[in-house]
C-alpha atoms as a PDB file:
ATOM      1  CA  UNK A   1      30.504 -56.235-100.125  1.00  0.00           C
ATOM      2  CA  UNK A   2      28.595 -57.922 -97.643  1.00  0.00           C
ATOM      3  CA  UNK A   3      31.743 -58.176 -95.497  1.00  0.00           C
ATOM      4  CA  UNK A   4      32.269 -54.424 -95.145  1.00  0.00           C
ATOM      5  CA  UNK A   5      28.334 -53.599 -94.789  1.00  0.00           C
ATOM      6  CA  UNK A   6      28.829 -56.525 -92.064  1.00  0.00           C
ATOM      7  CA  UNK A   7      32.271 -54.647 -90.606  1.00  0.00           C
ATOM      8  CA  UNK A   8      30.725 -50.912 -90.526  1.00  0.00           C
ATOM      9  CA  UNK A   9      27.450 -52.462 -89.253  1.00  0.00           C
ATOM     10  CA  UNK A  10      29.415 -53.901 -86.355  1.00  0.00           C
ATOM     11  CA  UNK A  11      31.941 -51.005 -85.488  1.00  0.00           C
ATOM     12  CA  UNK A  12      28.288 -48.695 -85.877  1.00  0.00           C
ATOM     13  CA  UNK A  13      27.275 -50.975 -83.070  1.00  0.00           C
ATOM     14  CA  UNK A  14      30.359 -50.640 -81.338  1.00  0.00           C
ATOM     15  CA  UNK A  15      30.077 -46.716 -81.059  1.00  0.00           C
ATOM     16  CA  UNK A  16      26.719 -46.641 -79.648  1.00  0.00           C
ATOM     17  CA  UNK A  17      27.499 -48.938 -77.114  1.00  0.00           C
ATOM     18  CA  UNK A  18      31.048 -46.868 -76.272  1.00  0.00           C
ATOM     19  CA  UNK A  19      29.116 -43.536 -76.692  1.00  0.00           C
ATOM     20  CA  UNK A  20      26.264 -44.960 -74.014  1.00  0.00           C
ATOM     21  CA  UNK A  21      29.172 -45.509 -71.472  1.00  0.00           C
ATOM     22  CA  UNK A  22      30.831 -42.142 -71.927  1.00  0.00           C
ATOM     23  CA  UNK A  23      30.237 -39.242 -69.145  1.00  0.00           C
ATOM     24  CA  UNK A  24      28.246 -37.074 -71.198  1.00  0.00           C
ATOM     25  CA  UNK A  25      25.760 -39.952 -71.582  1.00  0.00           C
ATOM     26  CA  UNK A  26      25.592 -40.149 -68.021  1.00  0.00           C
ATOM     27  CA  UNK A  27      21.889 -38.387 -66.352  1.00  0.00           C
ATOM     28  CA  UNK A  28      23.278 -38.739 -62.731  1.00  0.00           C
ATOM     29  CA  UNK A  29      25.951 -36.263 -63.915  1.00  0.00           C
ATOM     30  CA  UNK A  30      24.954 -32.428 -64.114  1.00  0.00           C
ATOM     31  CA  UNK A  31      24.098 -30.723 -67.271  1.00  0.00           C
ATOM     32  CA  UNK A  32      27.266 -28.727 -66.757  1.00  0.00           C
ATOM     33  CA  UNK A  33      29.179 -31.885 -66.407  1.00  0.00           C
ATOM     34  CA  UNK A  34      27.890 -33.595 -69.289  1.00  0.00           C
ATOM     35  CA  UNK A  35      28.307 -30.790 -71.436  1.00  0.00           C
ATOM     36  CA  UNK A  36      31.841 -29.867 -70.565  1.00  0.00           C
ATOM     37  CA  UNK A  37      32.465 -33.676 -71.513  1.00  0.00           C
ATOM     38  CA  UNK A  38      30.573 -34.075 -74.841  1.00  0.00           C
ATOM     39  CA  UNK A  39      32.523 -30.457 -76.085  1.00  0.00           C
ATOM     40  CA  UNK A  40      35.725 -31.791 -75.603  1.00  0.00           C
ATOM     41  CA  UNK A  41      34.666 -35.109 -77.996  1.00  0.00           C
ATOM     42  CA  UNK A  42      33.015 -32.443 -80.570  1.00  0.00           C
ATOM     43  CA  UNK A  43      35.863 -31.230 -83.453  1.00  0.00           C
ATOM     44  CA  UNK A  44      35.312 -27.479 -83.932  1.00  0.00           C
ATOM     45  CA  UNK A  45      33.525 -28.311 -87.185  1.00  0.00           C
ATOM     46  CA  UNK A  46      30.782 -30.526 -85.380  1.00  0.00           C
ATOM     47  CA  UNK A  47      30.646 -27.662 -82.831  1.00  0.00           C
ATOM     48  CA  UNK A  48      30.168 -25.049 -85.788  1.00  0.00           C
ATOM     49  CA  UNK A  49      27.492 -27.585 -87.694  1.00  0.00           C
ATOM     50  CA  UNK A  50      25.820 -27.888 -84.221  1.00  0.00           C
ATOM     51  CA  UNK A  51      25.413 -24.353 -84.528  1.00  0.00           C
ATOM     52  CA  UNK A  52      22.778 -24.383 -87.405  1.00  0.00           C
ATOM     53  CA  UNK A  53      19.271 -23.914 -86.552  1.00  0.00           C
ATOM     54  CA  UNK A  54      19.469 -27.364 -88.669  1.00  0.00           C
ATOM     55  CA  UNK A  55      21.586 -29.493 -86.461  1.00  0.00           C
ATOM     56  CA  UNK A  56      22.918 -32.510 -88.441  1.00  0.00           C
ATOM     57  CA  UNK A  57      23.554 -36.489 -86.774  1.00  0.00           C
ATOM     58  CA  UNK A  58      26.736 -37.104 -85.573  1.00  0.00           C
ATOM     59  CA  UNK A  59      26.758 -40.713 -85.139  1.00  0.00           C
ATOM     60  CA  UNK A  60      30.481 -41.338 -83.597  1.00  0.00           C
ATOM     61  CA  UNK A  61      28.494 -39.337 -80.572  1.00  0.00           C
ATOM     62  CA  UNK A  62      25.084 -40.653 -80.615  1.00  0.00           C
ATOM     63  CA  UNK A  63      24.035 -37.533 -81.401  1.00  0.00           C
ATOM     64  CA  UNK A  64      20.516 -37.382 -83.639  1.00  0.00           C
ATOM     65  CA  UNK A  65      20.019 -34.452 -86.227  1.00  0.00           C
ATOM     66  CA  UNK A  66      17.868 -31.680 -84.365  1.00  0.00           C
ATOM     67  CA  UNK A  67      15.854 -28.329 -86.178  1.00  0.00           C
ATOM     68  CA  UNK A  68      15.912 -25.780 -83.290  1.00  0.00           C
ATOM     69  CA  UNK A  69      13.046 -24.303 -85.171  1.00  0.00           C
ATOM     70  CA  UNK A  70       9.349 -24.557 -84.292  1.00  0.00           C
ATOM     71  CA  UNK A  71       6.739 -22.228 -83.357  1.00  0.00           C
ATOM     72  CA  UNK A  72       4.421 -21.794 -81.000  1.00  0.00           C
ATOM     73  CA  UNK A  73       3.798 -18.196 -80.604  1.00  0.00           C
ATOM     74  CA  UNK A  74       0.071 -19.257 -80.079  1.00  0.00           C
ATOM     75  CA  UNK A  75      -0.152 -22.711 -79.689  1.00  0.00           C
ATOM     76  CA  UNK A  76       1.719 -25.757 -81.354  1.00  0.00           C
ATOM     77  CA  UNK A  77       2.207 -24.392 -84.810  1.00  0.00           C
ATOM     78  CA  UNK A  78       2.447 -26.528 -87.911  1.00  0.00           C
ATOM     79  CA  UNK A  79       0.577 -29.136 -86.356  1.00  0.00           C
ATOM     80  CA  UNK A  80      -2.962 -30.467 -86.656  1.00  0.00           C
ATOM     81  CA  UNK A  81      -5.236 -31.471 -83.684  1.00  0.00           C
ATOM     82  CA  UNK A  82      -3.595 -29.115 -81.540  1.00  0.00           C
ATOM     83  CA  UNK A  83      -5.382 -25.694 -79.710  1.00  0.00           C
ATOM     84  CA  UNK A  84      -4.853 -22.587 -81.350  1.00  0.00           C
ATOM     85  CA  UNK A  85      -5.222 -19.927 -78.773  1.00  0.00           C
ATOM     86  CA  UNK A  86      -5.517 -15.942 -79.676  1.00  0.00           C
ATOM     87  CA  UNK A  87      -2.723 -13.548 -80.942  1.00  0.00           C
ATOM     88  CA  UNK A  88       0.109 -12.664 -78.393  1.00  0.00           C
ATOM     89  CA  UNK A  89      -1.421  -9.100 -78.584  1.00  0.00           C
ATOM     90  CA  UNK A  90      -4.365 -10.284 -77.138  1.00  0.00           C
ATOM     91  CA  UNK A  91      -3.393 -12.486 -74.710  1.00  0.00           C
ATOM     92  CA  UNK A  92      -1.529  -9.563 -73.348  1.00  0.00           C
ATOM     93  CA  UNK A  93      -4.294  -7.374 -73.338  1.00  0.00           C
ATOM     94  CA  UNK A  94      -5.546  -9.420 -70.244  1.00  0.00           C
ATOM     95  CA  UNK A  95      -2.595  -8.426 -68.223  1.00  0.00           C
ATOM     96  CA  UNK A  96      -2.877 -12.443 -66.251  1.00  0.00           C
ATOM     97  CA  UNK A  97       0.458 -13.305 -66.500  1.00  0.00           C
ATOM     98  CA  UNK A  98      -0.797 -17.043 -64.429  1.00  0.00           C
ATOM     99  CA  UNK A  99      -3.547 -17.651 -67.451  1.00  0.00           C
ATOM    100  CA  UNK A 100      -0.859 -16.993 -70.229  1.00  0.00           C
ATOM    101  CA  UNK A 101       1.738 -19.576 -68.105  1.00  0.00           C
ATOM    102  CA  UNK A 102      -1.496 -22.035 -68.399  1.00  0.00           C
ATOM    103  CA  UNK A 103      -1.779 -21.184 -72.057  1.00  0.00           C
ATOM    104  CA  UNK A 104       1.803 -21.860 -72.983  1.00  0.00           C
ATOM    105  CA  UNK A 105       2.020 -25.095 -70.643  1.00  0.00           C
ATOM    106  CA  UNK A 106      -1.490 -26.959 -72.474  1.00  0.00           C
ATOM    107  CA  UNK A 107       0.651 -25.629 -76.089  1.00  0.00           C
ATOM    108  CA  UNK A 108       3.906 -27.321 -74.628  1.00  0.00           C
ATOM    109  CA  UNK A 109       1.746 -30.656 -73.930  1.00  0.00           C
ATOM    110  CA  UNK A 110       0.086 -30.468 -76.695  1.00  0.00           C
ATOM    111  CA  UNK A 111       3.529 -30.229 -79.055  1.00  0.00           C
ATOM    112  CA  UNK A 112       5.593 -32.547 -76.743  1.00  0.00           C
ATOM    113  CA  UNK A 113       2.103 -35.160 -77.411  1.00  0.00           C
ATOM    114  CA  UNK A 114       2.491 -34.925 -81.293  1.00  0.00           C
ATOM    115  CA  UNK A 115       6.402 -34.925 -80.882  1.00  0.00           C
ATOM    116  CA  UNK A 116       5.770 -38.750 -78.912  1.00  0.00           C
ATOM    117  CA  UNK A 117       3.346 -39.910 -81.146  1.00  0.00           C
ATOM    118  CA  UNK A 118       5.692 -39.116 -84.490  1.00  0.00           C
ATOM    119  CA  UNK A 119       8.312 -40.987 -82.755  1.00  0.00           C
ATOM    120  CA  UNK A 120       6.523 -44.013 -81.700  1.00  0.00           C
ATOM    121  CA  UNK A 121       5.573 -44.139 -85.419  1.00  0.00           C
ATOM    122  CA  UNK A 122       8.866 -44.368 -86.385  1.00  0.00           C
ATOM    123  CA  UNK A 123       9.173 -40.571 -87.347  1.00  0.00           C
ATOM    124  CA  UNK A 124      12.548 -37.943 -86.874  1.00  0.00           C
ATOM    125  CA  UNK A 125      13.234 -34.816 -85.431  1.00  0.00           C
ATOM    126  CA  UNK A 126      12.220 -32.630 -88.480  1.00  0.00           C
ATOM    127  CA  UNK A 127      11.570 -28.678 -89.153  1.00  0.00           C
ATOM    128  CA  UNK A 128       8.627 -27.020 -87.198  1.00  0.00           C
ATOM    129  CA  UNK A 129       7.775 -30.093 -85.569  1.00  0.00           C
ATOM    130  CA  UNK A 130      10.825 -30.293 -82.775  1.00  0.00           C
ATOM    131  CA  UNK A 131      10.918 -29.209 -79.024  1.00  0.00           C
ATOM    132  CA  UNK A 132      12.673 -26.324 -79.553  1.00  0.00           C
ATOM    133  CA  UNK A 133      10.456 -23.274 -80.227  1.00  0.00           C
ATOM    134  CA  UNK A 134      11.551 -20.018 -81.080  1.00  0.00           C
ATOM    135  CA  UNK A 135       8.553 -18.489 -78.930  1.00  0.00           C
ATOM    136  CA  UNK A 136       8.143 -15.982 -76.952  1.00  0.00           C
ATOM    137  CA  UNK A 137       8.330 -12.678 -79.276  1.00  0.00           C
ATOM    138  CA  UNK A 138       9.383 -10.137 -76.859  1.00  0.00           C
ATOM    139  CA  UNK A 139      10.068  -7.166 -79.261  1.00  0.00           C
ATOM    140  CA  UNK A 140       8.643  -4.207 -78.237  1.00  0.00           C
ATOM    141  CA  UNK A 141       5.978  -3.199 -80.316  1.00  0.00           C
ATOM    142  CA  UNK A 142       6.185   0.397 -81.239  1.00  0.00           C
ATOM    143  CA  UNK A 143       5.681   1.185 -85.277  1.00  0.00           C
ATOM    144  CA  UNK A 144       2.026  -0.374 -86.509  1.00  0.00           C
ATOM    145  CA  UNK A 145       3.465  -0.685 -89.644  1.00  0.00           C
ATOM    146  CA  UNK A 146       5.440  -3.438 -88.639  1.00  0.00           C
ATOM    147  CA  UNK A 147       3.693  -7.031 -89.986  1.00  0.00           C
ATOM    148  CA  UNK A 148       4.535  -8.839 -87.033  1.00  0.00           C
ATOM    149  CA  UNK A 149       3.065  -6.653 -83.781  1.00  0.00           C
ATOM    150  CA  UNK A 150       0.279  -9.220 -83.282  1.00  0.00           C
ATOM    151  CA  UNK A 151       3.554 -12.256 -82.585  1.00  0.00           C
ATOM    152  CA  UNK A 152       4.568  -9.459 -79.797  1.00  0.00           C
ATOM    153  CA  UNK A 153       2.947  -8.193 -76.360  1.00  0.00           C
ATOM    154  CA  UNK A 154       2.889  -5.134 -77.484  1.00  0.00           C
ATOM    155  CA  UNK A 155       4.337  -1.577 -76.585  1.00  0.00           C
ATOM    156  CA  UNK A 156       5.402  -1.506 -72.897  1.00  0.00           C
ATOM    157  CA  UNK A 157       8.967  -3.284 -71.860  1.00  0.00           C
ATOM    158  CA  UNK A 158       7.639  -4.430 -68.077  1.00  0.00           C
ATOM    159  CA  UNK A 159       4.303  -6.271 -69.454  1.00  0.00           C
ATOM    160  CA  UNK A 160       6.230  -8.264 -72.108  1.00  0.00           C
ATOM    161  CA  UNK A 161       9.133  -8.848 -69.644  1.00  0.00           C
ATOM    162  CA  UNK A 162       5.981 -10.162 -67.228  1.00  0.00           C
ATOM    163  CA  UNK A 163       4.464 -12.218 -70.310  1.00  0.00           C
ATOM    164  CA  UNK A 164       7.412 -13.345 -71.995  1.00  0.00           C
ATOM    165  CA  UNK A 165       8.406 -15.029 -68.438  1.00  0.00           C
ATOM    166  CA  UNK A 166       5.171 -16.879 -68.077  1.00  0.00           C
ATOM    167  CA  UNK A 167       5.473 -17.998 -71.629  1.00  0.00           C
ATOM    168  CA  UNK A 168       8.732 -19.423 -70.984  1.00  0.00           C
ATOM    169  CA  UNK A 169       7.673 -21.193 -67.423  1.00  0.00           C
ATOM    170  CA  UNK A 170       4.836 -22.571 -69.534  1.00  0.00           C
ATOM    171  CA  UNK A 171       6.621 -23.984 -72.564  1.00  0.00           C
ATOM    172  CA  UNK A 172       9.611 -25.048 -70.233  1.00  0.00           C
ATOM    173  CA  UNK A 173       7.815 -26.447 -67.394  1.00  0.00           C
ATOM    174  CA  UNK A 174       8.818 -26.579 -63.887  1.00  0.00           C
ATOM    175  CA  UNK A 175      11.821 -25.764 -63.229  1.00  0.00           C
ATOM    176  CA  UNK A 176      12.510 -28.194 -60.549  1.00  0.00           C
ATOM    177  CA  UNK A 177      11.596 -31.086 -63.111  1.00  0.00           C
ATOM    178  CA  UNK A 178      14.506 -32.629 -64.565  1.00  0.00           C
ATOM    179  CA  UNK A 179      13.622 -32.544 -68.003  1.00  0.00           C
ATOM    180  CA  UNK A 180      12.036 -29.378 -69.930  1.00  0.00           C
ATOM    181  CA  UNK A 181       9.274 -30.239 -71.929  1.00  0.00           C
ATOM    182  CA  UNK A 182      10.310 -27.982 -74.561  1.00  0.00           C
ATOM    183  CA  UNK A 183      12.734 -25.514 -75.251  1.00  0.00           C
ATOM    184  CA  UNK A 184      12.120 -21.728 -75.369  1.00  0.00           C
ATOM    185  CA  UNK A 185      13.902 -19.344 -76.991  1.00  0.00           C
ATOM    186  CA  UNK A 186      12.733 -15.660 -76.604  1.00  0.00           C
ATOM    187  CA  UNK A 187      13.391 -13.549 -80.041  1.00  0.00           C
ATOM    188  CA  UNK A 188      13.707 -10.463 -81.293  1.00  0.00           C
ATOM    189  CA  UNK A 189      15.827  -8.427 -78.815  1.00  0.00           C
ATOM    190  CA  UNK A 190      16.497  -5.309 -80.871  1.00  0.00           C
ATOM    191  CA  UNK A 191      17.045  -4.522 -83.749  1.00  0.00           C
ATOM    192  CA  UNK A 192      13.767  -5.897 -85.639  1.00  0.00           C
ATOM    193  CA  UNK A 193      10.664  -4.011 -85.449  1.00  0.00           C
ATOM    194  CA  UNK A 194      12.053  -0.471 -86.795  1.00  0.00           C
ATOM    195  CA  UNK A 195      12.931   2.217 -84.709  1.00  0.00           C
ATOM    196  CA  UNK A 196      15.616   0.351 -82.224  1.00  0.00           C
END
């Protein structure tokens, strides 16, 4: 027993080190690059599992597990010690499309901050607590009866094209940097509030 442990121990070894040397490892290659590379090593089950807002390890790859779902509709959600800023709604209601990019980039520091410290302390990528956030609501508010208006900027399609942009550049940072410092992913297109 302690032979194979010893084996699959090594050959684990083995595959890190090969994945490390393969192109879609490489930074100095473009994201287009490196992605076209690491798809043709994914089977079209990995690609499908990859698909789950749940991602799971594959370890042949290097590849950790990932949850592609955290909030931060008004701050770092699910967290403690973090700034909780007002309702979408409201920030809208100021029409400063530069304050609400402000907003959104102290919420991305502030989740990217917890995000480091977890992993420091030995933590994992885990559910609400990732750097991908499904944030900014941009469904057009237009029935009060729906329970969710105050996650939106409300009724009119140019000011929550306008917000949901600076929430984005906030979360996202630069986009000259080489790294985003988290993940946005705009939701509810159509289809959600009622009358679409």
């Amino acid at each position: 027993m302690k032979k194979l442990l010893s084996i699959l121990f090594s050959l684990g070894l083995s595959l890190s080190a090969t994945a490390q040397l393969l192109p879609y490892c490489n930074p100095d290659l473009s994201a287009r690059e490196r992605a076209r590379d690491l798809l043709s090593r994914l089977t079209l089950e990995e690609k499908a599992r990859l698909m789950l807002d749940e991602s799971p390890a594959i370890p042949r790859l290097g590849i950790k597990k990932f949850f592609w779902w955290s909030e931060a509709l008004h701050g770092a959600a699910n967290m403690g010690g973090v700034t909780v800023f007002p309702e979408p709604v409201g920030m809208a209601a100021s029409f400063n499309d530069g304050l609400l990019r402000r907003v959104f980039d102290a919420a991305s520091d502030e989740m990217r901050a917890q995000y480091n410290r977890r992993m420091l302390n030995g933590g994992e990528d885990e559910k609400f607590h990732s750097l991908s956030v499904w944030t900014p609501n941009v469904n057009i508010f237009r029935d009060p009866r729906w329970g969710r208006g105050q996650e939106t900027y409300g009724e009119d399609p140019y000011l929550t094209s306008v917000m949901g942009t600076a929430v984005v550049r906030g979360l996202q940072g630069p986009e000259t940097a080489k790294y985003r410092k988290l993940w946005a992913c705009a939701k509810h297109y159509a289809v959600h509030s009622g009358p679409e």
